[in-house]
C-alpha atoms as a PDB file:
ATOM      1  CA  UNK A   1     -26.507 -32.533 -17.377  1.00  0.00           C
ATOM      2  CA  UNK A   2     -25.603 -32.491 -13.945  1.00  0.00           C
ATOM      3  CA  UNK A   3     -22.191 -33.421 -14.582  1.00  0.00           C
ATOM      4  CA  UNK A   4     -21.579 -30.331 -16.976  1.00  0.00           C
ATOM      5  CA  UNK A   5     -23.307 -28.069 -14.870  1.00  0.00           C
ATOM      6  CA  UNK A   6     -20.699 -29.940 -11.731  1.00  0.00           C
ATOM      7  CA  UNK A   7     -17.659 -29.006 -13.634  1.00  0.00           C
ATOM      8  CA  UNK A   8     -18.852 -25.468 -14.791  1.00  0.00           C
ATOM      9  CA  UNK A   9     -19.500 -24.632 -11.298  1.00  0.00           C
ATOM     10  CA  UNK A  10     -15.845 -26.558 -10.178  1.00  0.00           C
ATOM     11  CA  UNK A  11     -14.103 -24.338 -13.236  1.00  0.00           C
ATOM     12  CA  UNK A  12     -15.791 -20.920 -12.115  1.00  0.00           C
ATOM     13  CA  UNK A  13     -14.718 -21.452  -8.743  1.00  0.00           C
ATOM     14  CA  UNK A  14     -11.561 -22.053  -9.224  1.00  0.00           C
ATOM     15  CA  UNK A  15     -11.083 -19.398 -11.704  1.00  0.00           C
ATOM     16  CA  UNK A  16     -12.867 -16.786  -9.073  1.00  0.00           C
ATOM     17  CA  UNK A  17     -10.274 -18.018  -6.443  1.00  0.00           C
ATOM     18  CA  UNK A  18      -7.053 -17.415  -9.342  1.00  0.00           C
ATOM     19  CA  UNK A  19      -8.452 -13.792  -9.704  1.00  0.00           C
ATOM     20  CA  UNK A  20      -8.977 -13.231  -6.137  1.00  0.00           C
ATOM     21  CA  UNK A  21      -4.990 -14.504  -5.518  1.00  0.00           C
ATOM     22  CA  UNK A  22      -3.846 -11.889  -8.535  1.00  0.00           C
ATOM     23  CA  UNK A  23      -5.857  -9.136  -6.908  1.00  0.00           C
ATOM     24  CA  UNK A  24      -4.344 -10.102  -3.393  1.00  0.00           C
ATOM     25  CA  UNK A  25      -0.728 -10.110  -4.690  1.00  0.00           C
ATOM     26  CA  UNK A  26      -1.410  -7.123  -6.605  1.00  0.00           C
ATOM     27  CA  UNK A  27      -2.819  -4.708  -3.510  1.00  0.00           C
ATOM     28  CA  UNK A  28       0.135  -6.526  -1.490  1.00  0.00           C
ATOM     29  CA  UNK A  29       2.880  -5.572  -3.715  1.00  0.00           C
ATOM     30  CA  UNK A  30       1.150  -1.691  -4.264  1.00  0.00           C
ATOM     31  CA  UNK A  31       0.941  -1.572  -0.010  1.00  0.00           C
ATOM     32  CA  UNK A  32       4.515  -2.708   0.271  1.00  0.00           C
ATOM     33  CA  UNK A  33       5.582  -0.097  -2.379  1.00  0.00           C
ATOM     34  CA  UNK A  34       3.904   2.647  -1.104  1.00  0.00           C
ATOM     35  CA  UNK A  35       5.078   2.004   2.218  1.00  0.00           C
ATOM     36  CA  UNK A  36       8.478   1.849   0.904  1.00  0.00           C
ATOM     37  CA  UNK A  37       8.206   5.240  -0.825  1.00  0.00           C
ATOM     38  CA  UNK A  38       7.020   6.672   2.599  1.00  0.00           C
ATOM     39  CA  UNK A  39      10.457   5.504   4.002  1.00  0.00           C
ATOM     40  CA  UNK A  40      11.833   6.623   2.044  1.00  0.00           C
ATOM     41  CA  UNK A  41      10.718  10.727   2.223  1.00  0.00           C
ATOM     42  CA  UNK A  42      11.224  10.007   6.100  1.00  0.00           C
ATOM     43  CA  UNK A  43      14.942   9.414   5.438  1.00  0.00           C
ATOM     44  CA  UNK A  44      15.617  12.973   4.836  1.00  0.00           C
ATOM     45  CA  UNK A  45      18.131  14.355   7.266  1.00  0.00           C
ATOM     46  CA  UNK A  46      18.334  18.427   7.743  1.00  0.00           C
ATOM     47  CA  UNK A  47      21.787  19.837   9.244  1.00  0.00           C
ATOM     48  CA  UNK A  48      21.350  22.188  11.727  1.00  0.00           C
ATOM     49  CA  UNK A  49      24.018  24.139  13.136  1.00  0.00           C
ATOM     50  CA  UNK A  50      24.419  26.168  16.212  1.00  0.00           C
ATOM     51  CA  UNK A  51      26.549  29.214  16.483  1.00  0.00           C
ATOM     52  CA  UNK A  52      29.398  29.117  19.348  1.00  0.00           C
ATOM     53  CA  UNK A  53      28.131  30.916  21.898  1.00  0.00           C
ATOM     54  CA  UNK A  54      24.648  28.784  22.530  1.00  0.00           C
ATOM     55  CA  UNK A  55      24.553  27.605  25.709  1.00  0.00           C
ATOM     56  CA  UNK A  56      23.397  23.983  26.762  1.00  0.00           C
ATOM     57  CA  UNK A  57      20.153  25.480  28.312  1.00  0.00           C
ATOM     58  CA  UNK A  58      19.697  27.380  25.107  1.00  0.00           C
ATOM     59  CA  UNK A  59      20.734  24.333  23.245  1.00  0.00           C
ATOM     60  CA  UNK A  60      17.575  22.447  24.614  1.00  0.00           C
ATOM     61  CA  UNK A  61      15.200  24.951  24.028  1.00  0.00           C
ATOM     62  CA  UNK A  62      16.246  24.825  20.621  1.00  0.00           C
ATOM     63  CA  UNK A  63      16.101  21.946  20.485  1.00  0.00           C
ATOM     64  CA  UNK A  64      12.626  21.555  22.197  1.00  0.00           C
ATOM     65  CA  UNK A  65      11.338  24.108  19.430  1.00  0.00           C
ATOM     66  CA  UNK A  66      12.481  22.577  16.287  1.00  0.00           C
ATOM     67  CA  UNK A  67      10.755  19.274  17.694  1.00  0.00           C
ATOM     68  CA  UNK A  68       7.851  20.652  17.942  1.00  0.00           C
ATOM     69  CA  UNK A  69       7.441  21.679  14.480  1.00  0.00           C
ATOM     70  CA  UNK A  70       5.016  19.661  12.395  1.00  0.00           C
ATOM     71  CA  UNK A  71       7.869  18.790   9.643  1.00  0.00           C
ATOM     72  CA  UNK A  72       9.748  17.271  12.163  1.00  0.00           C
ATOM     73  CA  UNK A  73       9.877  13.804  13.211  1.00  0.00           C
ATOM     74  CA  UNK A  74      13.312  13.537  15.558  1.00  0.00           C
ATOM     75  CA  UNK A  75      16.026  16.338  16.230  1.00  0.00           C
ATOM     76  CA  UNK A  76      19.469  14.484  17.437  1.00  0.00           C
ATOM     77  CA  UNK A  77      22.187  16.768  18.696  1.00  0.00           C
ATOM     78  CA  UNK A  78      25.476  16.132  17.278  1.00  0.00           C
ATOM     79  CA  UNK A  79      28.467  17.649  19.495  1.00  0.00           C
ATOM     80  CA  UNK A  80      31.501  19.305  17.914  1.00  0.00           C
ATOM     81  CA  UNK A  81      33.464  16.541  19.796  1.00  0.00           C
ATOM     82  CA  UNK A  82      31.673  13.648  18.656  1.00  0.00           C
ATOM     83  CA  UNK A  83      31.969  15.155  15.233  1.00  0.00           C
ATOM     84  CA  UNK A  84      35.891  14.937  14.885  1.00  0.00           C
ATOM     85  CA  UNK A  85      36.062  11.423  16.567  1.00  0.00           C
ATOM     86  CA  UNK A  86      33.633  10.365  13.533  1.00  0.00           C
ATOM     87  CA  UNK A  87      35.461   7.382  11.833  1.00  0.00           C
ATOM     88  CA  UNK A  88      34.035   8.525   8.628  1.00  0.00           C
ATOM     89  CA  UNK A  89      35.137  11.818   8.936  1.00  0.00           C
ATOM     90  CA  UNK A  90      38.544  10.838  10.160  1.00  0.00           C
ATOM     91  CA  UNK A  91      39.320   8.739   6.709  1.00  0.00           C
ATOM     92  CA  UNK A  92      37.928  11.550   4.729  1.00  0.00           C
ATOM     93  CA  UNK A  93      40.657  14.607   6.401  1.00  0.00           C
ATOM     94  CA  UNK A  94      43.697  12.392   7.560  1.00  0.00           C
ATOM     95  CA  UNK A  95      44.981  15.032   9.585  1.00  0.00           C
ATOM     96  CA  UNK A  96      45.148  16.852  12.976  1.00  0.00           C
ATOM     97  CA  UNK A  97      42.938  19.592  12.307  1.00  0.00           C
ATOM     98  CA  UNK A  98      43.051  20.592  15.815  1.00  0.00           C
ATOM     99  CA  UNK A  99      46.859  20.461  16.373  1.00  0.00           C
ATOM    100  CA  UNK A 100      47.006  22.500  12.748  1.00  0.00           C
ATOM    101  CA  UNK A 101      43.679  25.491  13.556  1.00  0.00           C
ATOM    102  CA  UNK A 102      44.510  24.869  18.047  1.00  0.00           C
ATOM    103  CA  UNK A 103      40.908  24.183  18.178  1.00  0.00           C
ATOM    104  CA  UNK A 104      37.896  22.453  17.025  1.00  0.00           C
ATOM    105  CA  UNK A 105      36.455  24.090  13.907  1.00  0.00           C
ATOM    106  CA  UNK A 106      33.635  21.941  13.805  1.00  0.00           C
ATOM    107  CA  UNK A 107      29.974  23.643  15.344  1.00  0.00           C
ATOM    108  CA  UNK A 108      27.466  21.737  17.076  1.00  0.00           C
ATOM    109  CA  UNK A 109      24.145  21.150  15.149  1.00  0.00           C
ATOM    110  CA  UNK A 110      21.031  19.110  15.541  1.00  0.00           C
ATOM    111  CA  UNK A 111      20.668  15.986  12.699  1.00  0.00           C
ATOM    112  CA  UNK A 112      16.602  16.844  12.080  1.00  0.00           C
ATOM    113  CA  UNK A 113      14.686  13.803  10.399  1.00  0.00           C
ATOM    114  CA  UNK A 114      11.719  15.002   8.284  1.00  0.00           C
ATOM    115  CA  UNK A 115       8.260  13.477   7.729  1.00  0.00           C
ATOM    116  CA  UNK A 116       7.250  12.399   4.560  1.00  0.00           C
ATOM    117  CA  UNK A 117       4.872  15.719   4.308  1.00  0.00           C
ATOM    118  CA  UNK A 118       8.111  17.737   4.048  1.00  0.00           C
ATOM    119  CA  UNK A 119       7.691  16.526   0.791  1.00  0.00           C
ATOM    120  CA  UNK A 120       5.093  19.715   0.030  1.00  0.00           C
ATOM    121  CA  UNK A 121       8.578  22.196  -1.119  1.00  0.00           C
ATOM    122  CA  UNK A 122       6.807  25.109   0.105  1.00  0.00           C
ATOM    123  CA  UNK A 123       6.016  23.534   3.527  1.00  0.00           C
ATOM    124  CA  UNK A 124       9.550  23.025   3.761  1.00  0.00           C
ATOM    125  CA  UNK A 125      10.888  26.059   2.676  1.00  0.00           C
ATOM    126  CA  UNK A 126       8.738  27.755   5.205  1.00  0.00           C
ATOM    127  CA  UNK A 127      10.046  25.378   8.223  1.00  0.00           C
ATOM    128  CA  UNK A 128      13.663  26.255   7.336  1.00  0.00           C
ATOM    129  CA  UNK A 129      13.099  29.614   7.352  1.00  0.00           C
ATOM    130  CA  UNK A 130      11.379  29.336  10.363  1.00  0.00           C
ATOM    131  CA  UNK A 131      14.379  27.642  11.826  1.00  0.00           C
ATOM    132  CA  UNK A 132      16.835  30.226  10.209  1.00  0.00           C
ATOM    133  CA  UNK A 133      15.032  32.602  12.808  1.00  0.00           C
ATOM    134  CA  UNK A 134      15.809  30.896  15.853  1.00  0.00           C
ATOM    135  CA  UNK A 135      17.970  33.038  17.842  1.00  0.00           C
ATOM    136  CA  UNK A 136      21.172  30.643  18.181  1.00  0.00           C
ATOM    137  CA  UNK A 137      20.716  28.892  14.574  1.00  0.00           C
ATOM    138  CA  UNK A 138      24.202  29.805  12.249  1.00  0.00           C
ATOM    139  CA  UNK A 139      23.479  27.890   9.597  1.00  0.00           C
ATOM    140  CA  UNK A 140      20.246  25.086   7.863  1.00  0.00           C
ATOM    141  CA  UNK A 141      21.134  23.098   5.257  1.00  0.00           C
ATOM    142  CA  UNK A 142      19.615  19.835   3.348  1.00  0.00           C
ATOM    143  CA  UNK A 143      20.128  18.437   0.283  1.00  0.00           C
ATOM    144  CA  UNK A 144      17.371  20.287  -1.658  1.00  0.00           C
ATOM    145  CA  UNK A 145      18.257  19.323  -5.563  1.00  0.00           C
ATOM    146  CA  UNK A 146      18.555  15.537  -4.256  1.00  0.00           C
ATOM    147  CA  UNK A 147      15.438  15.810  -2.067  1.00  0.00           C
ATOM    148  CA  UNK A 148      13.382  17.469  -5.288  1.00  0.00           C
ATOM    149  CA  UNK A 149      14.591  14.438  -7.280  1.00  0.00           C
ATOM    150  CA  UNK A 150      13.609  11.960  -4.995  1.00  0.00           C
ATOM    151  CA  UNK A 151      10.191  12.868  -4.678  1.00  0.00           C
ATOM    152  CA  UNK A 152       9.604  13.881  -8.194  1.00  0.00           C
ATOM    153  CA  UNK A 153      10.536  10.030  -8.788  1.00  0.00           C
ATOM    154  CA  UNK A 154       8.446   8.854  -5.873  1.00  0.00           C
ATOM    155  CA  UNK A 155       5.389  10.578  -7.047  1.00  0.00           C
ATOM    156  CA  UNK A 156       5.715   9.503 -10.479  1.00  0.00           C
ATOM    157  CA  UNK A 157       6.032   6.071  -9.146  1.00  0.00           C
ATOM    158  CA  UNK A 158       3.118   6.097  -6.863  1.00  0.00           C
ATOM    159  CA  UNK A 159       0.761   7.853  -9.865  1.00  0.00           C
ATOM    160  CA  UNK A 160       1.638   4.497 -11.843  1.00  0.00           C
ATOM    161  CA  UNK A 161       1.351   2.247  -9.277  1.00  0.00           C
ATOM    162  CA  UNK A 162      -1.706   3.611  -8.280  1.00  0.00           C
ATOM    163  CA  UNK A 163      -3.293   3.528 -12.422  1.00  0.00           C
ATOM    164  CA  UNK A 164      -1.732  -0.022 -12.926  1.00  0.00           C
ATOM    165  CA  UNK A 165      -3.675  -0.976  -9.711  1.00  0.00           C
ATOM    166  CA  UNK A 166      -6.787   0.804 -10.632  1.00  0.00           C
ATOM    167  CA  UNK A 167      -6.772  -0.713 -14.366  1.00  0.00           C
ATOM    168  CA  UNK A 168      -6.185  -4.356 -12.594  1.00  0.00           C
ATOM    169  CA  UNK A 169      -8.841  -3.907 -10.689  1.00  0.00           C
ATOM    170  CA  UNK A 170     -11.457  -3.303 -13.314  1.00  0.00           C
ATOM    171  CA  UNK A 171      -9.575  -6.059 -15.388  1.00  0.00           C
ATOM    172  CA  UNK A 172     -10.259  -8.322 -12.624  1.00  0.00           C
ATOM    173  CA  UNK A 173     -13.803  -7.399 -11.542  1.00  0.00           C
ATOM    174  CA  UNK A 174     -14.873  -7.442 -15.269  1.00  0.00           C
ATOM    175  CA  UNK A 175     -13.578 -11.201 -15.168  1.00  0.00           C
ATOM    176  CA  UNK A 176     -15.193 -12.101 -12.376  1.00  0.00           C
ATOM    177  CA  UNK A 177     -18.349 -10.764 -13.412  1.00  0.00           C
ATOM    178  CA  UNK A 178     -18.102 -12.898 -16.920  1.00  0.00           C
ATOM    179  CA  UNK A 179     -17.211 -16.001 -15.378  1.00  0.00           C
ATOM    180  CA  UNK A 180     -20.348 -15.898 -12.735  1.00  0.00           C
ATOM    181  CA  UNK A 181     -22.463 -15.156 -15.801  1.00  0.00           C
ATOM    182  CA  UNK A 182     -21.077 -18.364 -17.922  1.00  0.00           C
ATOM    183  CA  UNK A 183     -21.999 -20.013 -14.724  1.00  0.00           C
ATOM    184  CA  UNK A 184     -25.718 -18.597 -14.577  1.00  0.00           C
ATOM    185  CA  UNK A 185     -25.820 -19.081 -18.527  1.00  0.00           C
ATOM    186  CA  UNK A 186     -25.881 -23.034 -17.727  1.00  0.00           C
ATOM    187  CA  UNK A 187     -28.892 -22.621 -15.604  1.00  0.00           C
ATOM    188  CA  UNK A 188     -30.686 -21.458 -18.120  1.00  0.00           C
ATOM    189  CA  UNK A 189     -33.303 -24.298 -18.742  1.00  0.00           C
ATOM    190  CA  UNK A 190     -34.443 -24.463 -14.741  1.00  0.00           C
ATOM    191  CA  UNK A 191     -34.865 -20.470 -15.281  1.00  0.00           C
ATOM    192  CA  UNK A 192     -37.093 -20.957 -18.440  1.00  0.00           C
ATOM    193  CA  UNK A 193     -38.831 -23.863 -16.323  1.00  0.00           C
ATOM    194  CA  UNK A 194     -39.285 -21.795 -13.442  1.00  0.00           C
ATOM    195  CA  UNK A 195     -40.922 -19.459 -15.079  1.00  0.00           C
ATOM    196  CA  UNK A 196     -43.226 -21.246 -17.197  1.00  0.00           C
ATOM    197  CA  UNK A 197     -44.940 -22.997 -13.713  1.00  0.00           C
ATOM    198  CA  UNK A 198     -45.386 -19.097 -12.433  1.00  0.00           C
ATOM    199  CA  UNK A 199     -42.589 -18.869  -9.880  1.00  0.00           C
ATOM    200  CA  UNK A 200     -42.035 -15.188  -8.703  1.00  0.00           C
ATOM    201  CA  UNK A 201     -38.649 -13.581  -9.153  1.00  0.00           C
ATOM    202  CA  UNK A 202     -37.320 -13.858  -5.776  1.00  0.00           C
ATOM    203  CA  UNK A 203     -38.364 -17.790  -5.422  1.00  0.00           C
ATOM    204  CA  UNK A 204     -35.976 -18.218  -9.124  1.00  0.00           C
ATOM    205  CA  UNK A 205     -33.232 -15.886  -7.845  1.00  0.00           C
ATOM    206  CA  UNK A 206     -33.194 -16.932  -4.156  1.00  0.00           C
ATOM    207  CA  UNK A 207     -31.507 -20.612  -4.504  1.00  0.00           C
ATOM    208  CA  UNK A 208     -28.605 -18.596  -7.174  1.00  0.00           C
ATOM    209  CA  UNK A 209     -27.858 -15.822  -4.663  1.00  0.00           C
ATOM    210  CA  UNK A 210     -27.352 -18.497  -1.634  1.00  0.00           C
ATOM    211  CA  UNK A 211     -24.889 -21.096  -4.059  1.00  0.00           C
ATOM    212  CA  UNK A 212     -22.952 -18.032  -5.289  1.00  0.00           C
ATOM    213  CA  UNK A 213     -22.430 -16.604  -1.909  1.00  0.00           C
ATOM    214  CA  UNK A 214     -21.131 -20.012  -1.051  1.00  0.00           C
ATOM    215  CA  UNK A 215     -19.213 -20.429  -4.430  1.00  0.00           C
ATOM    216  CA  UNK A 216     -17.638 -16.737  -3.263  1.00  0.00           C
ATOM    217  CA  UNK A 217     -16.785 -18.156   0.318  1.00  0.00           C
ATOM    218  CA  UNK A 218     -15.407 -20.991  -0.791  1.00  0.00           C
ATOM    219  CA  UNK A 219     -12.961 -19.102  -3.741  1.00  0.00           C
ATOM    220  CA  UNK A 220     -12.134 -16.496  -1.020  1.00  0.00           C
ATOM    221  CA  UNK A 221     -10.805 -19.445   1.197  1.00  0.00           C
ATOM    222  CA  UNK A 222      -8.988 -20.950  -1.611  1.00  0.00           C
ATOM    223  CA  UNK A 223      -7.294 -17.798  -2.461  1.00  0.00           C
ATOM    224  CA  UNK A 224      -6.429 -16.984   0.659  1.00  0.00           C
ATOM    225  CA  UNK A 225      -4.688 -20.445   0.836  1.00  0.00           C
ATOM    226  CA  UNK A 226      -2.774 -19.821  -1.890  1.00  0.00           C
ATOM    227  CA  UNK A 227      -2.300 -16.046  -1.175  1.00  0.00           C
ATOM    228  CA  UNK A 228      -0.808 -17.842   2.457  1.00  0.00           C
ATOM    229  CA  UNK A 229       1.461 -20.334   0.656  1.00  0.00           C
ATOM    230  CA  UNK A 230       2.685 -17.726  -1.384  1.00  0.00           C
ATOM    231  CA  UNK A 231       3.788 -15.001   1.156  1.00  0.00           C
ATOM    232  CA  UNK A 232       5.718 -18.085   3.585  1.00  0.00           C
ATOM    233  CA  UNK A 233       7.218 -19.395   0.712  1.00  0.00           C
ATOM    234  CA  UNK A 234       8.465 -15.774  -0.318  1.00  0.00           C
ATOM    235  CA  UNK A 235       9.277 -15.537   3.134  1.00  0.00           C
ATOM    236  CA  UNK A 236      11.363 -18.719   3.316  1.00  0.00           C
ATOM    237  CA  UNK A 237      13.363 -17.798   0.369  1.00  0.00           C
ATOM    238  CA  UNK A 238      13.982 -13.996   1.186  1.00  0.00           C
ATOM    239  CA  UNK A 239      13.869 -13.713   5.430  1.00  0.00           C
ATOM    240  CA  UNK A 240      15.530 -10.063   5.004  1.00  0.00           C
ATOM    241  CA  UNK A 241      11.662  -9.060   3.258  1.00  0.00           C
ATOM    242  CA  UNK A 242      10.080  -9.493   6.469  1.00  0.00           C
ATOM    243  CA  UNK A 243       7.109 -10.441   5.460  1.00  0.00           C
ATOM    244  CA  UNK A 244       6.446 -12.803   8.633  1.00  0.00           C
ATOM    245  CA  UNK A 245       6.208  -9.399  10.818  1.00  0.00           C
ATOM    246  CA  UNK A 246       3.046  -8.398   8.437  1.00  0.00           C
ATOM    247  CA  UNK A 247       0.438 -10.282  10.613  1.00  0.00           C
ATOM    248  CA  UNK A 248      -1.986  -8.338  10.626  1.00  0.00           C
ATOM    249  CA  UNK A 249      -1.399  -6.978   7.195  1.00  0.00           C
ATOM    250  CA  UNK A 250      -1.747 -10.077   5.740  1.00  0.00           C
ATOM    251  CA  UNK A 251      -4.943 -11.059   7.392  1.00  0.00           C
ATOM    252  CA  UNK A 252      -6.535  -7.761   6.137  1.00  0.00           C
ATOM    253  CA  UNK A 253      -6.246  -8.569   2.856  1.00  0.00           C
ATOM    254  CA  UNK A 254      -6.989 -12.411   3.538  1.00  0.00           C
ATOM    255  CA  UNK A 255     -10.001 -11.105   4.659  1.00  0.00           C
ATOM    256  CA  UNK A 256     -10.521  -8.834   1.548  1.00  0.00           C
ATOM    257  CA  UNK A 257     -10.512 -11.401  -0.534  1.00  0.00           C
ATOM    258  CA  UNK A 258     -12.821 -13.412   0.581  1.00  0.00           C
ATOM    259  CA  UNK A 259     -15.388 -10.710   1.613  1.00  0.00           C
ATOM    260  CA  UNK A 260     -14.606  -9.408  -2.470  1.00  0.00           C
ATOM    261  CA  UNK A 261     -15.477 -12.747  -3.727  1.00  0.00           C
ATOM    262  CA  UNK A 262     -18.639 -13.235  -2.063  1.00  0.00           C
ATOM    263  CA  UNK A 263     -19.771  -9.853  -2.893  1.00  0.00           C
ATOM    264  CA  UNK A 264     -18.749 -10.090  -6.358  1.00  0.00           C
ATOM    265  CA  UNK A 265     -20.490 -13.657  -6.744  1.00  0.00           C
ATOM    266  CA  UNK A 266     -23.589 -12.507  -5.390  1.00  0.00           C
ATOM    267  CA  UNK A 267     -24.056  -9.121  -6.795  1.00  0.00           C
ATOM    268  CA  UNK A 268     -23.091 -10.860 -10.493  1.00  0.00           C
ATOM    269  CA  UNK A 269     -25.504 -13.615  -9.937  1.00  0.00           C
ATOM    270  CA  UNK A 270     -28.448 -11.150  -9.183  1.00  0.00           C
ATOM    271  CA  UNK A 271     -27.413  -9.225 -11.831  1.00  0.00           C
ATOM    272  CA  UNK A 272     -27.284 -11.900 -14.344  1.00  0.00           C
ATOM    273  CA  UNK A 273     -30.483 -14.484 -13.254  1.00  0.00           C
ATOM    274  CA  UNK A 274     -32.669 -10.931 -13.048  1.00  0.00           C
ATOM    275  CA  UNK A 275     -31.501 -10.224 -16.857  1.00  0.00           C
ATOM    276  CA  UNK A 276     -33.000 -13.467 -17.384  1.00  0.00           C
ATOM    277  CA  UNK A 277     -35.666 -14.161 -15.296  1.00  0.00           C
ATOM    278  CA  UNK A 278     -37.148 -10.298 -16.509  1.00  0.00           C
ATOM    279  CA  UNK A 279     -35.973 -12.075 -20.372  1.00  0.00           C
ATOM    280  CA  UNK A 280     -38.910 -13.593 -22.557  1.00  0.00           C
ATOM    281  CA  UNK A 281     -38.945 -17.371 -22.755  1.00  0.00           C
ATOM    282  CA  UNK A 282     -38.589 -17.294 -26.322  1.00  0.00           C
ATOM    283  CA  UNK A 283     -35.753 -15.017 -26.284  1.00  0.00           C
ATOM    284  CA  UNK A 284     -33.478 -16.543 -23.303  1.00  0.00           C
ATOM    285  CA  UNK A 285     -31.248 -19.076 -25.396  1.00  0.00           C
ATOM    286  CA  UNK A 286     -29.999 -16.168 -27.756  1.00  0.00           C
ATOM    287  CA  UNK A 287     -28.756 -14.259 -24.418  1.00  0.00           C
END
């Protein structure tokens, strides 16, 4: 009897610790997804141009001013020069465009980098306009049709990220809850035996709270083992990841884990052993 009840407890463990490692993964690879998505709305690069005549005071005022704006997270200023010495822009007009037009065509503008709340269109409508009336501004563009496109496709992705995670999650609790109750189910007789000398609830439930907080501990640790292997492997094979830099990341959900798998255990296992202990004798084998 022992044995059995050895080897149920060894199984449920172990199968605690494999849902604990899925959950891990699964809130790892959701993080590292979102965070990518929030890259990349911060990648978005408005062209701001400047009309001839600012000065370089006025330029920096501008420039000051634009910075400031909540949309905004950089402003670089891009000369005129700098422009036509571009390598890129070289190979793209093979020609002398100054010898041809005498002078430099090419304006002066500020490259502005937007946060990813730029991603609200009329937030962003309302910063370029405000822009558009900054005495010295000629001209505000960004790629709006792109920009729309890339956050329609971001949003959709981070809805079904965020229901795949959510249906996981109940997946996963839902097993964890069954297989601490297949575990309580083989305690059954010392229940039933309990109860017949006249022990109180809390003296029956006590000794099943205290081995499944332990039985948590120990599948948090486990998982967390194999959560560890998992990410320095991945990080072995694929450097360019950087997973390694995630420290603290990783620890967080390390800790998760095995903080979600004592809590599970133990709020299971008083579930469960009350169902049984408040059960009739008579009635506890067909539970």
């Amino acid at each position: 009897m022992k044995g059995k009840i050895l080897r149920s407890y060894t199984v449920s463990t172990i199968s605690i610790a494999l849902v604990l490692f899925v959950l891990g993964g699964i809130g790892y690879t959701i993080y590292s997804l979102f965070s990518s998505a929030h890259t990349l709305r911060e990648g978005v690069v408005m062209l701001v141009e400047l009309k001839d005549s600012v000065t370089e005071e006025q330029r920096d005022s501008l420039q000051s001013q634009i910075s400031s704006k909540s949309l905004v997270a950089s402003v670089g200023f891009v000369s005129k020069e700098a422009k036509l010495e571009d390598k890129e822009f070289r190979r793209a007009f093979d020609v002398d465009i100054e010898g041809i037009l005498g002078e430099n065509p090419l304006p002066d503008s500020f490259d502005v980098t937007l946060t990813a709340e730029a991603s609200d269109s009329a937030a962003l409508m309302a910063l370029v306009e405000e822009i558009k009336a900054l005495d010295g501004i000629a001209h505000v563009s960004y790629p709006e049709e792109l920009l729309s496109q890339v956050h329609s496709v971001l949003d959709t992705m981070q809805l079904l990220l965020l229901l795949f995670g959510g249906a996981m999650l109940i997946i996963s609790l839902v097993l964890l809850n069954n297989t601490v109750r297949l575990t309580i189910i083989s305690h059954r007789e010392a229940i039933k035996t309990m109860k017949l000398v006249g022990a109180t609830k809390w003296f029956i439930t006590k000794p099943f709270i205290a081995r499944s907080a332990v039985q948590g501990l120990i599948a948090g640790i486990v998982a967390t083992l194999l959560f560890g292997g998992a990410m320095f492997g991945i990080d072995h094979t694929l450097p360019q990841l950087g997973i390694a830099a995630q420290i603290e990341l990783l620890a967080i959900i390390a800790a998760t884990m095995i903080v979600a798998g004592v809590v599970t255990a133990v709020v299971s296992t008083w579930i469960t052993v009350a169902k049984f202990v408040n059960m009739k004798s008579n009635k506890i084998y067909l539970y």
